[in-house]
C-alpha atoms as a PDB file:
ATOM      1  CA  UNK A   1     -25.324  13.766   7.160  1.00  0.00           C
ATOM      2  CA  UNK A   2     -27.523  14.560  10.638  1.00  0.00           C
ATOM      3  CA  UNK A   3     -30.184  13.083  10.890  1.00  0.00           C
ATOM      4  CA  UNK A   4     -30.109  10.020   8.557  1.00  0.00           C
ATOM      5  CA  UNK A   5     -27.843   6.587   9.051  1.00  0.00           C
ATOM      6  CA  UNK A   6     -25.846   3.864   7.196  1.00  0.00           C
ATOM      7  CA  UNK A   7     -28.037   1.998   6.430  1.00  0.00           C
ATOM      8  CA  UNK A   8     -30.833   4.553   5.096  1.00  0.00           C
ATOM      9  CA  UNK A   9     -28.025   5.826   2.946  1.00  0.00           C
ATOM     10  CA  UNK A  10     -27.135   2.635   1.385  1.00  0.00           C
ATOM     11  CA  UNK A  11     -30.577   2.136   0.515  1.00  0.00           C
ATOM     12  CA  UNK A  12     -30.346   5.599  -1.508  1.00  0.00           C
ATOM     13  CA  UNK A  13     -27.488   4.950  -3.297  1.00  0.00           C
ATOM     14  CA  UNK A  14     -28.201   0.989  -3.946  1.00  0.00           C
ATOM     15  CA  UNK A  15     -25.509  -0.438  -2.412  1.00  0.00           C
ATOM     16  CA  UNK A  16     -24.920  -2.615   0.547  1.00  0.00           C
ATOM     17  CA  UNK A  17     -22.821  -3.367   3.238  1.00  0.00           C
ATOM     18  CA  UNK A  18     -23.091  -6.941   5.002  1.00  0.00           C
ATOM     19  CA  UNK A  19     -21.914  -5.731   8.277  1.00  0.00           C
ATOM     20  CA  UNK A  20     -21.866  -9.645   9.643  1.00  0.00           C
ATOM     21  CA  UNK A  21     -19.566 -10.831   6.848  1.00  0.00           C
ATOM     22  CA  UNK A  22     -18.815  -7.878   4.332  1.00  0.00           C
ATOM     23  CA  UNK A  23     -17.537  -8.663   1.270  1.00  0.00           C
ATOM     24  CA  UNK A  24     -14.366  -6.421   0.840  1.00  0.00           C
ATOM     25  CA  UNK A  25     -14.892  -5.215  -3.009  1.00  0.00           C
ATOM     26  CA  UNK A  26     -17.987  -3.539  -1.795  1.00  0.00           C
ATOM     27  CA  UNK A  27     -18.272   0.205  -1.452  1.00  0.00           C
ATOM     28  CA  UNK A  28     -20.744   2.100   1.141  1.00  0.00           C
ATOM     29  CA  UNK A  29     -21.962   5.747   0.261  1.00  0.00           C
ATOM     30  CA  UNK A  30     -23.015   7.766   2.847  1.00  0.00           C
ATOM     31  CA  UNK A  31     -23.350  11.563   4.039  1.00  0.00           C
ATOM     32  CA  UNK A  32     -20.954  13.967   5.649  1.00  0.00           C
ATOM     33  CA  UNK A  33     -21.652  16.466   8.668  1.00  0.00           C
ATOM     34  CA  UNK A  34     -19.999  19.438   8.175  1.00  0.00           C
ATOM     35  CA  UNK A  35     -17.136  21.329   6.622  1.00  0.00           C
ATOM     36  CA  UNK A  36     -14.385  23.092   8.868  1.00  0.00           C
ATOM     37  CA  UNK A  37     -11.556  25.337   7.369  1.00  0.00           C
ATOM     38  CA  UNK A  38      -8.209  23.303   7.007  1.00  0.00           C
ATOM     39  CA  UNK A  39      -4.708  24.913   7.224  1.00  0.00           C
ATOM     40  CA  UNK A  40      -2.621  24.217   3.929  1.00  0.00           C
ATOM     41  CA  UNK A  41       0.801  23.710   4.480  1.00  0.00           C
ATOM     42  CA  UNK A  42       2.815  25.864   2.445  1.00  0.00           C
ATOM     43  CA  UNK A  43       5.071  24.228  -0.594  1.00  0.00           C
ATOM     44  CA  UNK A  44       8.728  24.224  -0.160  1.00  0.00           C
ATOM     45  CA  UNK A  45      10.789  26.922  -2.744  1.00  0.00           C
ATOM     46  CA  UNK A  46      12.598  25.100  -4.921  1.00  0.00           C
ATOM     47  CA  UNK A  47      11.224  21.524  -4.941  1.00  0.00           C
ATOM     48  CA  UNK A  48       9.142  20.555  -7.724  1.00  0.00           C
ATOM     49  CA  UNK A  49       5.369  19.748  -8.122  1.00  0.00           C
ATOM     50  CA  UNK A  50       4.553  15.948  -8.415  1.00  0.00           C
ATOM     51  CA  UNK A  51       2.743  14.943 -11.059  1.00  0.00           C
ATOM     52  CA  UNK A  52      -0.239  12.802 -10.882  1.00  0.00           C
ATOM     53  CA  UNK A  53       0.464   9.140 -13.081  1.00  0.00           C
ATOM     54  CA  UNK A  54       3.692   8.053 -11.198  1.00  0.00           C
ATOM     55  CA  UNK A  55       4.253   4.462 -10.831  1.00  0.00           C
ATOM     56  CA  UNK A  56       2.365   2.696  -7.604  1.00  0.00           C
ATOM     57  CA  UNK A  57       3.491   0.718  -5.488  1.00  0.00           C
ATOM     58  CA  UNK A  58       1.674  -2.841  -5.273  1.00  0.00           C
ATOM     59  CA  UNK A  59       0.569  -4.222  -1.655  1.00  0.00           C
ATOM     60  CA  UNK A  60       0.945  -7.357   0.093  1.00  0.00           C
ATOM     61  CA  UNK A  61      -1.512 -10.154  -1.103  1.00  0.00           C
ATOM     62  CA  UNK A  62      -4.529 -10.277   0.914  1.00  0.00           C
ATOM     63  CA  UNK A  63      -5.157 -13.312   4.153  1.00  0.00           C
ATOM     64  CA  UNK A  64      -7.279 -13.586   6.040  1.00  0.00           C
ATOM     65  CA  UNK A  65      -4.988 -13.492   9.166  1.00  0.00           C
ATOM     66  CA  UNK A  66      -2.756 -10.562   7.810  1.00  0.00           C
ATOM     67  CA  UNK A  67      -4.872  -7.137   8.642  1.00  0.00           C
ATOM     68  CA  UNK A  68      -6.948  -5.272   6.253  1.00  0.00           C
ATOM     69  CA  UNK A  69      -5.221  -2.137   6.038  1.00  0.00           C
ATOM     70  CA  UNK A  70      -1.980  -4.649   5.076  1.00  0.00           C
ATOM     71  CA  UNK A  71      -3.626  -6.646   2.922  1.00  0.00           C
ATOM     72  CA  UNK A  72      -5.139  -4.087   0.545  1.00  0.00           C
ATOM     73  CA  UNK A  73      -5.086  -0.192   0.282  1.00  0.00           C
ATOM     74  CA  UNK A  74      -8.569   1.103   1.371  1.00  0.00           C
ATOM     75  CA  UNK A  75      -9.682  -1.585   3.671  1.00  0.00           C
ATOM     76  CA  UNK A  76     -10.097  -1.142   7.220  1.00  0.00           C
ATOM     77  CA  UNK A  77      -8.486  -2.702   9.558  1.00  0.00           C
ATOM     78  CA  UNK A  78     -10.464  -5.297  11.501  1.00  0.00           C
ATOM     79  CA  UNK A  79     -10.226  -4.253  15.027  1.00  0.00           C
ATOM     80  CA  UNK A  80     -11.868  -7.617  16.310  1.00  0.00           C
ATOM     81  CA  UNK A  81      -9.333  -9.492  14.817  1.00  0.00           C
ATOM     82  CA  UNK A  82      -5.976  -7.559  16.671  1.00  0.00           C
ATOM     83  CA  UNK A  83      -4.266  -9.693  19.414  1.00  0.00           C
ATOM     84  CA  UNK A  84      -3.068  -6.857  21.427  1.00  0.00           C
ATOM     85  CA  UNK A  85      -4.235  -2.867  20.487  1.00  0.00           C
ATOM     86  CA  UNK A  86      -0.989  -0.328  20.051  1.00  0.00           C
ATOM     87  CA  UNK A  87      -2.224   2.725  19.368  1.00  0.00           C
ATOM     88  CA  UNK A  88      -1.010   4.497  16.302  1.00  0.00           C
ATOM     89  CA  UNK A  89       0.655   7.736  15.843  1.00  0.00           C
ATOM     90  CA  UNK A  90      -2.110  10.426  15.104  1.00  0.00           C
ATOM     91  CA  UNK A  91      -0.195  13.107  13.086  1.00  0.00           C
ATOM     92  CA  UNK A  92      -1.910  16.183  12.550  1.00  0.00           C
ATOM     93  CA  UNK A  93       0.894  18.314  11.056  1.00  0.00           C
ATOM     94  CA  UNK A  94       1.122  18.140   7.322  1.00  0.00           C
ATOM     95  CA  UNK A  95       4.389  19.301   6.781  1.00  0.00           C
ATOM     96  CA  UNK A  96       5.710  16.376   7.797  1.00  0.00           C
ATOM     97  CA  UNK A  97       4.528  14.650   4.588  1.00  0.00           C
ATOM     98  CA  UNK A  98       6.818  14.396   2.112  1.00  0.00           C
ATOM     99  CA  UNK A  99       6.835  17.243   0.033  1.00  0.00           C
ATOM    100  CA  UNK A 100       4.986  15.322  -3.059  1.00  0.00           C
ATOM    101  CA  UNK A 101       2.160  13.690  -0.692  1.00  0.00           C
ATOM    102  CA  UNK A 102       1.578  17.101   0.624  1.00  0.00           C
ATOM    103  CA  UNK A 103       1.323  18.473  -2.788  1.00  0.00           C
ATOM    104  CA  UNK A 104      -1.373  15.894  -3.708  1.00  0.00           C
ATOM    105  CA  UNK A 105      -3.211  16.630  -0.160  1.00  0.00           C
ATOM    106  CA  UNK A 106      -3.459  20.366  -1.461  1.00  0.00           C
ATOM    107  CA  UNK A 107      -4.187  19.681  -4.755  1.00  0.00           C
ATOM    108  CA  UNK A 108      -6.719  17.998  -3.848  1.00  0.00           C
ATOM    109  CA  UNK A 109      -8.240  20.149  -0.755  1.00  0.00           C
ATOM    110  CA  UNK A 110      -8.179  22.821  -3.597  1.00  0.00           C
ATOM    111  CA  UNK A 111     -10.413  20.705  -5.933  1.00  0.00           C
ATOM    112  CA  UNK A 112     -13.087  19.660  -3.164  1.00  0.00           C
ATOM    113  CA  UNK A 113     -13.022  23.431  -2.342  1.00  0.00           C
ATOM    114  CA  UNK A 114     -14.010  24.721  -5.813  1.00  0.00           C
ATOM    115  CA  UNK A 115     -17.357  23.021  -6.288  1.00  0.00           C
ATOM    116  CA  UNK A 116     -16.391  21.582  -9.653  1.00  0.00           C
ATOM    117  CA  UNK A 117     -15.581  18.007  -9.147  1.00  0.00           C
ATOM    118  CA  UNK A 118     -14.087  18.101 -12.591  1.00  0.00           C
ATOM    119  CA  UNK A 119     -11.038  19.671 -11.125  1.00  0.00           C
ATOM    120  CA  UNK A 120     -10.281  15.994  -9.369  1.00  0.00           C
ATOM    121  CA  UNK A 121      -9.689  14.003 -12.677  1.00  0.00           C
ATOM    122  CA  UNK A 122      -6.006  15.220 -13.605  1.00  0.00           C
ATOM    123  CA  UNK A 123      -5.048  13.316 -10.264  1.00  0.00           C
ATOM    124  CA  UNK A 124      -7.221  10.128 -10.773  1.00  0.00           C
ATOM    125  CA  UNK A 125      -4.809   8.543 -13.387  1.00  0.00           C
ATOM    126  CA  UNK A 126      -5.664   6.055 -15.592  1.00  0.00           C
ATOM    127  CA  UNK A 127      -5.567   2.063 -16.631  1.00  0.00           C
ATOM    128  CA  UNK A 128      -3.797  -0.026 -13.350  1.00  0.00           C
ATOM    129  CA  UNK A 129      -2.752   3.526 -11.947  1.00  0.00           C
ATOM    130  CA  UNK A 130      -6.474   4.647 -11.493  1.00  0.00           C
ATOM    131  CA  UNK A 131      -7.229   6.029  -8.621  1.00  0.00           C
ATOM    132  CA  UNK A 132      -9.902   3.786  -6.661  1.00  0.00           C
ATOM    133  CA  UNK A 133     -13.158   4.565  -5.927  1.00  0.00           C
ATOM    134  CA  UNK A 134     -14.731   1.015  -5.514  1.00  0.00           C
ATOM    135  CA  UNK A 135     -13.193  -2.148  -4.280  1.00  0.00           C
ATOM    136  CA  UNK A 136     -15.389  -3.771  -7.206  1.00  0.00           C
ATOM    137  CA  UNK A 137     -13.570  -1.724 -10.076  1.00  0.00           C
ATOM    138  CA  UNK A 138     -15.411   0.644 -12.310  1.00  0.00           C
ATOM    139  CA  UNK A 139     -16.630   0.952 -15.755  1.00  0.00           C
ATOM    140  CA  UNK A 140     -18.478   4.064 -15.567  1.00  0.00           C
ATOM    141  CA  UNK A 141     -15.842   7.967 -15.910  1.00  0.00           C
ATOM    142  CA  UNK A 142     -14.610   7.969 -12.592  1.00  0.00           C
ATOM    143  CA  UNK A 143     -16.274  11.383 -11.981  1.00  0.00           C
ATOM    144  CA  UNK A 144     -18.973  10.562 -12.785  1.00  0.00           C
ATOM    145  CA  UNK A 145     -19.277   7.654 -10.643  1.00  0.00           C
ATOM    146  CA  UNK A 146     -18.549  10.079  -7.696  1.00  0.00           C
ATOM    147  CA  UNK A 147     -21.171  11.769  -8.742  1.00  0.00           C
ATOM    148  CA  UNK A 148     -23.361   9.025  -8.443  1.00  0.00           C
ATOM    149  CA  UNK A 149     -22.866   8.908  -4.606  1.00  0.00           C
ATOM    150  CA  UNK A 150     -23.195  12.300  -4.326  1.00  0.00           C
ATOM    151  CA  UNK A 151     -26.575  13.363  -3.033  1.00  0.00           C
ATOM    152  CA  UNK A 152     -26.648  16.034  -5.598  1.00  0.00           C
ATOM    153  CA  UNK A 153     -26.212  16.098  -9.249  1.00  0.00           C
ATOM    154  CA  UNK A 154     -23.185  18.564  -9.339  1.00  0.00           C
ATOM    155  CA  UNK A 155     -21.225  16.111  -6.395  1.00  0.00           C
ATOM    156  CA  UNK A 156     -20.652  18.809  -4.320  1.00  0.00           C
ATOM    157  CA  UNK A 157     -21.847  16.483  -1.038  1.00  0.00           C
ATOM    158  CA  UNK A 158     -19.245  14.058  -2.091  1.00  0.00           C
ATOM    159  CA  UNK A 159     -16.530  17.016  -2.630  1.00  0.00           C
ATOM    160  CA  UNK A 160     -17.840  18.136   0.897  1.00  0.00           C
ATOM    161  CA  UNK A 161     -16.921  14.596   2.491  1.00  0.00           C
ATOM    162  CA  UNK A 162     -13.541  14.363   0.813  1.00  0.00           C
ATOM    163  CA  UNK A 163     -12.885  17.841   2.037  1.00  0.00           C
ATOM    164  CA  UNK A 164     -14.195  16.898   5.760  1.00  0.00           C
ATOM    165  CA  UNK A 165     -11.631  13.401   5.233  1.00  0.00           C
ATOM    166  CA  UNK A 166      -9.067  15.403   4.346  1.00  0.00           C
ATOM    167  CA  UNK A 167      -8.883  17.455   6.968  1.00  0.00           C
ATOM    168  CA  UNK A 168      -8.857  14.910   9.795  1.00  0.00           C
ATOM    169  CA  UNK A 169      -5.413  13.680  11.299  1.00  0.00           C
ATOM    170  CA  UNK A 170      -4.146  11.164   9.410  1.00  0.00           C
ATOM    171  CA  UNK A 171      -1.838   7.833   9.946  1.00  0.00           C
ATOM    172  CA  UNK A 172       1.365   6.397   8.441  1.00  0.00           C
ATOM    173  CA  UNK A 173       0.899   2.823   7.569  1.00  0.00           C
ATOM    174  CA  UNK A 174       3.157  -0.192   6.422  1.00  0.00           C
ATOM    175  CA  UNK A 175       6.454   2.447   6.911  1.00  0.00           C
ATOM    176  CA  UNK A 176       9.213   1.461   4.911  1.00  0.00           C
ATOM    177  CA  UNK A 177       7.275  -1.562   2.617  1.00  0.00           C
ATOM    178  CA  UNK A 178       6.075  -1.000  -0.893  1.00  0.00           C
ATOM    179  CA  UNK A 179       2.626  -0.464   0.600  1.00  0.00           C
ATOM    180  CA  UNK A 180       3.810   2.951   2.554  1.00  0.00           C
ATOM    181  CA  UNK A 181       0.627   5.199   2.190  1.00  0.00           C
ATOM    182  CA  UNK A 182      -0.605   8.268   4.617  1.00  0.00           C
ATOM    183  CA  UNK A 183      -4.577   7.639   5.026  1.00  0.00           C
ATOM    184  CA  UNK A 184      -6.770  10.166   6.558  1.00  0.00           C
ATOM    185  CA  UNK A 185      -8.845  10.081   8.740  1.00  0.00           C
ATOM    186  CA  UNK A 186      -6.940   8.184  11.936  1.00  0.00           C
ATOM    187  CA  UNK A 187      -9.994   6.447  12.629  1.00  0.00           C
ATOM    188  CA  UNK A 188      -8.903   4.351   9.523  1.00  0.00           C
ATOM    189  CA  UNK A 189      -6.861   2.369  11.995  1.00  0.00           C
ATOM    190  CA  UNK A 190      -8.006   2.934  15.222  1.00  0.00           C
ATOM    191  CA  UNK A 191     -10.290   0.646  16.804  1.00  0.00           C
ATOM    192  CA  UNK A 192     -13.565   2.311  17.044  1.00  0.00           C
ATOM    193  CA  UNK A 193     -14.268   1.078  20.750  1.00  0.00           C
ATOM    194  CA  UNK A 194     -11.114   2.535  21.386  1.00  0.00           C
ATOM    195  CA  UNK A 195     -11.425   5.984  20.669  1.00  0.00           C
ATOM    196  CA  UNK A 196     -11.208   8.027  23.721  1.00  0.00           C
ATOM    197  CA  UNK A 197     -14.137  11.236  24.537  1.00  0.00           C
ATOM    198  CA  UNK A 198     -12.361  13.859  21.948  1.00  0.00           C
ATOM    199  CA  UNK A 199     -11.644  11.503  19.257  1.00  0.00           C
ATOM    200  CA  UNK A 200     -15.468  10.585  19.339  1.00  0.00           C
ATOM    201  CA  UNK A 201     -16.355  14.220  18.959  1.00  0.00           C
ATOM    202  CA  UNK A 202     -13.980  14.158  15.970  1.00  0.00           C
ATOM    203  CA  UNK A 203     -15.910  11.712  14.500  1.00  0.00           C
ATOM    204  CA  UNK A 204     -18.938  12.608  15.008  1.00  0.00           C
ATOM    205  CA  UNK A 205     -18.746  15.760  12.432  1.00  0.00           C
ATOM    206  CA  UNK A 206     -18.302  13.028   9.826  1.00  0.00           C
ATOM    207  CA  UNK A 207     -20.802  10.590  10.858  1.00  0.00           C
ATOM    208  CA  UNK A 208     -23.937  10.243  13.198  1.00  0.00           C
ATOM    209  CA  UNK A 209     -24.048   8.314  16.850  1.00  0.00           C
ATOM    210  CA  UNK A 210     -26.231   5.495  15.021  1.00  0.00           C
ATOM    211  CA  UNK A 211     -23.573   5.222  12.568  1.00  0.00           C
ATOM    212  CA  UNK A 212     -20.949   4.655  14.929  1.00  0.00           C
ATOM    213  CA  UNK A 213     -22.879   2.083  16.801  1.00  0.00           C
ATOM    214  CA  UNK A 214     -23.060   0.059  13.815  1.00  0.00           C
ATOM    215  CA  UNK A 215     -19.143   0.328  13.305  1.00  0.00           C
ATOM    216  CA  UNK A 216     -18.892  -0.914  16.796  1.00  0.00           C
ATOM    217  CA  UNK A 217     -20.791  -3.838  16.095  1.00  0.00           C
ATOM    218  CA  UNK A 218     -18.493  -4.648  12.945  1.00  0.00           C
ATOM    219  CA  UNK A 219     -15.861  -3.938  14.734  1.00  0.00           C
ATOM    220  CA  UNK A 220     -14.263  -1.173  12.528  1.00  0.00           C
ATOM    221  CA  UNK A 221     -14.254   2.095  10.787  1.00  0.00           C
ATOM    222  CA  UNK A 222     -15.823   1.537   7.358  1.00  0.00           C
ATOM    223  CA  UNK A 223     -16.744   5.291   6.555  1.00  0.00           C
ATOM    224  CA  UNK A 224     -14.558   7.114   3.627  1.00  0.00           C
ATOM    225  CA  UNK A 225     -11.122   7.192   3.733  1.00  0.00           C
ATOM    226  CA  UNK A 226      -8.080   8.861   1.163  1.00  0.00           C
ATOM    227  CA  UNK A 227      -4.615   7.107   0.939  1.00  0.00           C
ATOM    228  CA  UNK A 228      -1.917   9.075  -0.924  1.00  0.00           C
ATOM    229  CA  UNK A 229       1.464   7.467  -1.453  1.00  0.00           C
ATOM    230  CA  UNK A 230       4.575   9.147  -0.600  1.00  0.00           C
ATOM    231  CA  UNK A 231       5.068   9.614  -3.848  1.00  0.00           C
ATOM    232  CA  UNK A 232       2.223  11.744  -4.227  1.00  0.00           C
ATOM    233  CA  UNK A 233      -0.022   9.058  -5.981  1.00  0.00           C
ATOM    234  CA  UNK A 234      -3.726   9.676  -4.433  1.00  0.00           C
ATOM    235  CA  UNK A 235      -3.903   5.965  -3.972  1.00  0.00           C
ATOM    236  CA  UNK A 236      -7.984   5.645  -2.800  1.00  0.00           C
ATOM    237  CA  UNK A 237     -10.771   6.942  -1.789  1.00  0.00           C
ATOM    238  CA  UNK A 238     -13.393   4.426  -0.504  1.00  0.00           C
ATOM    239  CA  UNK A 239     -15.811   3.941   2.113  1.00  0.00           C
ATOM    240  CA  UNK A 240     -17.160   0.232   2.740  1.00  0.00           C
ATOM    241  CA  UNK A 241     -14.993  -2.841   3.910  1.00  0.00           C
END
């Protein structure tokens, strides 16, 4: 996504992003940099596959003065709004997910990897379990609202920033609550202002400097972001706060 920002992207796509007082059902589409190899961690003999469809877990109700991140998978967390900054634990070593959330990350690293987006719906569920894609809902196929924010008909650029997310280090959130999920990337709840020199670099292959300068102004990381459950339920994928 060199070369172009936020904002010129939204206009593409339609959508919009009110960075002064976003509305939180709102989605933003934009471009991804470039695609690195990831390292899959291997499966564990013996344990069995989880199957997409399980039961989710619901989250807290939203407030204002409870953060994003708590008060509803997908949304950032408001970095303006934190008392006192504790910086999270970045993990970058899969195999400590548990072994159905690491399933689901390969499953679907293996999807974005083929070129057919297709390959995604057996792990987008269905009715309350879909997987989200827009804080507003949907009522177009799922895939074929990904393909809609895709620059391309096929929805490989889309694949190609899920792949990119994926790959990132990721964060545990709301441990031990019925809202436990693993997002990637970090940045998800990591004060932008706060990232140090490497962690900017890190960013930077998803997004562009002008990009982050407008997250700085909002005051957080509103680019996409995946949340898969424990469980193995792939939970979200959204950009937008």
């Amino acid at each position: 996504m060199k070369g172009s920002n936020l904002k010129h992207m939204m206009m593409r796509t339609g959508f919009v992003v009110l960075l002064a007082a976003a509305a939180p059902w709102m989605t933003l589409p934009v471009r991804a940099a470039s695609i690195s190899p990831i390292l899959l961690a291997q499966t564990e003999p013996g344990e069995a596959d989880n199957v997409p469809g399980q039961e989710e877990q619901g989250g807290s109700p939203a407030d204002e003065d409870v953060p994003a991140d708590e008060a509803s998978p997908g949304h950032a967390p408001n970095a303006k709004s934190a008392t006192e900054y504790v910086a999270p634990e970045i993990e970058r070593d899969l195999s400590i997910l548990p072994f159905p959330a690491r399933r689901m990350h390969e499953l679907l690293v293996e999807a974005a990897k083929s070129g057919d987006i297709e390959k995604l719906r057996p792990y987008i569920g269905s009715g309350d379990d879909v997987t989200t894609f827009s804080f507003g809902g949907l009522t177009d196929d799922p895939i074929e609202f990904l393909k809609s924010l895709s620059g391309d008909s096929e929805g490989h650029e889309i694949l190609a920033i899920l792949l990119e997310v994926l790959e990132a280090g990721f964060v545990h959130v709301e441990a031990g609550t019925p809202s436990e999920m693993y997002v990637w990337p970090y940045f998800y709840a990591v004060p932008v202002e706060k990232l140090t020199p490497s962690q900017r670099v890190e960013l930077f292959r998803l997004l562009t400097y002008g990009d982050y300068q407008e997250m700085i102004d909002f005051g957080a990381y509103f680019f996409y972001r995946v949340g898969i459950t424990p469980q193995g339920r792939w939970r979200f994928f959204v950009a937008g706060d």
